[in-house]
N, C-alpha and C. Protein backbone atom coordinates (compact mmCIF):
# COMPACT_ATOMS: atom_id res chain seq x y z
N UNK A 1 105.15 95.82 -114.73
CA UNK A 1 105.34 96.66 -113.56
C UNK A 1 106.44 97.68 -113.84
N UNK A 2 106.20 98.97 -113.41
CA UNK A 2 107.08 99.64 -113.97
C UNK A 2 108.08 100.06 -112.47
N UNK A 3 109.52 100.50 -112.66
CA UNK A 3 110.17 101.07 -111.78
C UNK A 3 109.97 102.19 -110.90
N UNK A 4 110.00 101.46 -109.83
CA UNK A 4 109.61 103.12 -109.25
C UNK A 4 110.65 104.22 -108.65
N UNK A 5 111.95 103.79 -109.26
CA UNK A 5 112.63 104.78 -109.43
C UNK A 5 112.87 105.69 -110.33
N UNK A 6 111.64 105.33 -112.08
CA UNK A 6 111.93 106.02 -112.49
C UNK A 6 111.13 106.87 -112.88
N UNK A 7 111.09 108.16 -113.29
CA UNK A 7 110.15 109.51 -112.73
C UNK A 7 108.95 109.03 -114.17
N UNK A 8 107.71 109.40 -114.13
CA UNK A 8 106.48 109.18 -114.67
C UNK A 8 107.02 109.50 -116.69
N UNK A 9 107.91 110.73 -116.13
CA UNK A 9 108.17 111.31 -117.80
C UNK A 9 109.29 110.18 -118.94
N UNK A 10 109.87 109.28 -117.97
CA UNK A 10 110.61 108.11 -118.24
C UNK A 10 111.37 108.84 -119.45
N UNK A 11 112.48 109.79 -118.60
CA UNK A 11 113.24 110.41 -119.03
C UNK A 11 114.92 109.85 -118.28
N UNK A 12 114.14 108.90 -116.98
CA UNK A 12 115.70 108.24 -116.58
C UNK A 12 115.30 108.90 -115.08
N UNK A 13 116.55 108.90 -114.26
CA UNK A 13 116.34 109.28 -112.83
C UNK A 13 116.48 110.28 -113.08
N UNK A 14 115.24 111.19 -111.58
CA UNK A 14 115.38 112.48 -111.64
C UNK A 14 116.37 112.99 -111.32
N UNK A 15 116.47 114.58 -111.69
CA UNK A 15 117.54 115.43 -111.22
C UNK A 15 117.29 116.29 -110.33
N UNK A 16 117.90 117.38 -110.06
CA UNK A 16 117.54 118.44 -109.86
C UNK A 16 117.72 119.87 -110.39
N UNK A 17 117.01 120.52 -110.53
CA UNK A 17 117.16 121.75 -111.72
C UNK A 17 117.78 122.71 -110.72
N UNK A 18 119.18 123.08 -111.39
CA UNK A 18 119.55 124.11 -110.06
C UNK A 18 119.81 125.22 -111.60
N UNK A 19 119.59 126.46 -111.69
CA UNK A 19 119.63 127.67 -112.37
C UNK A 19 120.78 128.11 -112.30
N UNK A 20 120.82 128.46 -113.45
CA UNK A 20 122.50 128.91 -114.04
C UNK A 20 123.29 129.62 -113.17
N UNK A 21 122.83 130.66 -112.58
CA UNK A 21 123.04 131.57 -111.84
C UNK A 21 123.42 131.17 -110.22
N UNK A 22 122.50 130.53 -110.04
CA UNK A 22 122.91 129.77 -108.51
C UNK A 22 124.01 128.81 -108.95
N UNK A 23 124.47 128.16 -110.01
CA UNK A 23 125.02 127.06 -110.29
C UNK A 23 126.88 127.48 -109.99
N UNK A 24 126.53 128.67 -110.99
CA UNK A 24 127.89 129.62 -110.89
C UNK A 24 128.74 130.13 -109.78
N UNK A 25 127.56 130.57 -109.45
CA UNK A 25 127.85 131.27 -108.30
C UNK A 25 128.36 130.65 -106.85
N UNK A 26 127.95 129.17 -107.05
CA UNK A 26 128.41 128.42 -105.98
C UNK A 26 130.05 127.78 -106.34
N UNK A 27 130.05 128.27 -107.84
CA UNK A 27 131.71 127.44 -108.36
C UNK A 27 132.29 128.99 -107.96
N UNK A 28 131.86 129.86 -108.47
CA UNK A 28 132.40 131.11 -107.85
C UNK A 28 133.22 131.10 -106.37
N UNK A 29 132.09 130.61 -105.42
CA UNK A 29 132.23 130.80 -104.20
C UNK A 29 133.88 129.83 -103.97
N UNK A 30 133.41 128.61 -104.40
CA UNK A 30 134.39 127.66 -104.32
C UNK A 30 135.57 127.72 -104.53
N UNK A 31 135.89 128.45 -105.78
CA UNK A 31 137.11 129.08 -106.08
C UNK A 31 137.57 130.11 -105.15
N UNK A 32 136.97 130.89 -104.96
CA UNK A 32 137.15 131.43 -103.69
C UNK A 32 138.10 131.60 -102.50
N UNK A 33 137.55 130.24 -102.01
CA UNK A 33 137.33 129.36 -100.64
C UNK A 33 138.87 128.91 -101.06
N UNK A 34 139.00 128.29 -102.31
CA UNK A 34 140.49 127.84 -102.64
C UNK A 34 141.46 128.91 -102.94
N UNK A 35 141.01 129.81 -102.73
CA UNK A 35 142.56 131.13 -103.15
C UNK A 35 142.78 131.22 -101.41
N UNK A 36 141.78 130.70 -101.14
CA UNK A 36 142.10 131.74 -99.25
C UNK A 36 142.97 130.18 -98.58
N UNK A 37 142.51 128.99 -98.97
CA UNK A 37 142.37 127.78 -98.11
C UNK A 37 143.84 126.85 -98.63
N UNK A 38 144.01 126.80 -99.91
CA UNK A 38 144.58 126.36 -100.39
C UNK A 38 146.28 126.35 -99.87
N UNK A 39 147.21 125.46 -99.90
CA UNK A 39 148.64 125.86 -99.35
C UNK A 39 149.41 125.83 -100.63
N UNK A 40 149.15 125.42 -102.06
CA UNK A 40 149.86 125.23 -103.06
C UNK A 40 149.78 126.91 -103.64
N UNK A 41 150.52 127.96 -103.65
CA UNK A 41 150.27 128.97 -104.70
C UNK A 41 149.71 128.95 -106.15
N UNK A 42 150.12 128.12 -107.22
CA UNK A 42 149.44 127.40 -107.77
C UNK A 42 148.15 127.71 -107.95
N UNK A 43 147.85 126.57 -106.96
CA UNK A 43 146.39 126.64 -107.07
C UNK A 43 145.78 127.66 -106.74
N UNK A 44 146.47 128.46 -105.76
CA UNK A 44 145.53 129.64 -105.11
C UNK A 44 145.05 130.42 -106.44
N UNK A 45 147.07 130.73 -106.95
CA UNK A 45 146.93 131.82 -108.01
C UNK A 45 145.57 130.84 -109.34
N UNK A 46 145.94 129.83 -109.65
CA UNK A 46 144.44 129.21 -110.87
C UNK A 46 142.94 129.57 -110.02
N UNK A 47 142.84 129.56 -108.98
CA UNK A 47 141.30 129.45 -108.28
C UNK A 47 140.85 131.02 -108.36
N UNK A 48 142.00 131.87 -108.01
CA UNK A 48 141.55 133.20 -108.24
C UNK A 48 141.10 133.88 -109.68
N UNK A 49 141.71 133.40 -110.97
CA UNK A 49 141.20 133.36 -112.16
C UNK A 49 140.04 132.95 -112.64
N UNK A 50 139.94 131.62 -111.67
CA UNK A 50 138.47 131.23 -112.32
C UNK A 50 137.50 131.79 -111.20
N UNK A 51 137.54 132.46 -109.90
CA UNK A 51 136.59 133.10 -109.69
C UNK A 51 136.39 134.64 -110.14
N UNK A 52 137.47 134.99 -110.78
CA UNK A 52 137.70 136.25 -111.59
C UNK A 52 136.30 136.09 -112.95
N UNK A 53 136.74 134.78 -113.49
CA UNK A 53 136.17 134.66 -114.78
C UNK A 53 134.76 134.66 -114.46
N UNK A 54 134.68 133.50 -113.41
CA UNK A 54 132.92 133.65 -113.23
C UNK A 54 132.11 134.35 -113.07
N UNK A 55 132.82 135.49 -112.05
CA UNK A 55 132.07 136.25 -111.75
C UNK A 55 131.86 137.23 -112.59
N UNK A 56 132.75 137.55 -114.03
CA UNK A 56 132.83 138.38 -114.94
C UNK A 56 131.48 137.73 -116.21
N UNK A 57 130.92 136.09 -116.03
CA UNK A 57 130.50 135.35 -116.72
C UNK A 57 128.92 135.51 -116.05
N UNK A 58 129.20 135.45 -114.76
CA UNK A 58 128.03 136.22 -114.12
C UNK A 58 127.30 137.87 -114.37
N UNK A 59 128.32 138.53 -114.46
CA UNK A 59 127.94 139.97 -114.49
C UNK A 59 127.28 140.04 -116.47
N UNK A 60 127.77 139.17 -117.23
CA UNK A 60 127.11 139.33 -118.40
C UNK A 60 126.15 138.48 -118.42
N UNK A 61 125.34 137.34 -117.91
CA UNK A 61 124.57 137.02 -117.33
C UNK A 61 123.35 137.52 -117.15
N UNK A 62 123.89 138.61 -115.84
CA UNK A 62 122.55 139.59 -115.58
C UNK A 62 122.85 140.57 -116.18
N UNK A 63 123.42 141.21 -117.20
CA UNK A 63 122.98 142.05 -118.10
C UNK A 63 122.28 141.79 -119.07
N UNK A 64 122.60 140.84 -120.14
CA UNK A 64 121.92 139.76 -120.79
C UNK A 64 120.45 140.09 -120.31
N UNK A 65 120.64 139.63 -119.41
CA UNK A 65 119.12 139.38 -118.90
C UNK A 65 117.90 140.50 -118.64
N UNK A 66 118.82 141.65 -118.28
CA UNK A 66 118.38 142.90 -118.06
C UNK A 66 117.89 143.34 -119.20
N UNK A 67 118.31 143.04 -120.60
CA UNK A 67 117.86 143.81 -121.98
C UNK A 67 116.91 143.98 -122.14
N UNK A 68 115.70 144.26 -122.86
CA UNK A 68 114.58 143.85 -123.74
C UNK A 68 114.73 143.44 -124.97
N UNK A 69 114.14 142.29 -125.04
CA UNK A 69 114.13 141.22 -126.14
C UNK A 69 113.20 141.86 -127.64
């Protein structure tokens, strides 16, 4: 009898496929949320870097993507 938690391809439990781009973009956001929310400067000032970076990690991303191969 096989598990029926585990998916037919018996690759282990499923996941969910979330795309690079949405993936980012939600750590983006997050960082964000922590430069505005945050009370430690610190952290504000680290959260603003890494939504600096992402979104700079994003913008080559969709250029990348824009090329012809």
């Amino acid at each position: 009898m096989t598990d029926p938690r585990t998916p037919p391809s018996g690759k282990g439990p499923g996941r969910a496929r979330v795309p690079t781009e949405a993936l980012l973009s939600a750590v983006r956001d997050a960082a964000e949320r922590l430069t505005r929310f945050s009370r430690d400067p610190e952290v504000r000032r680290e959260a603003a870097h890494v939504a600096q970076a992402v979104g700079r990690l994003l913008d080559a991303i969709r250029r990348a993507a824009e090329r012809p191969k």
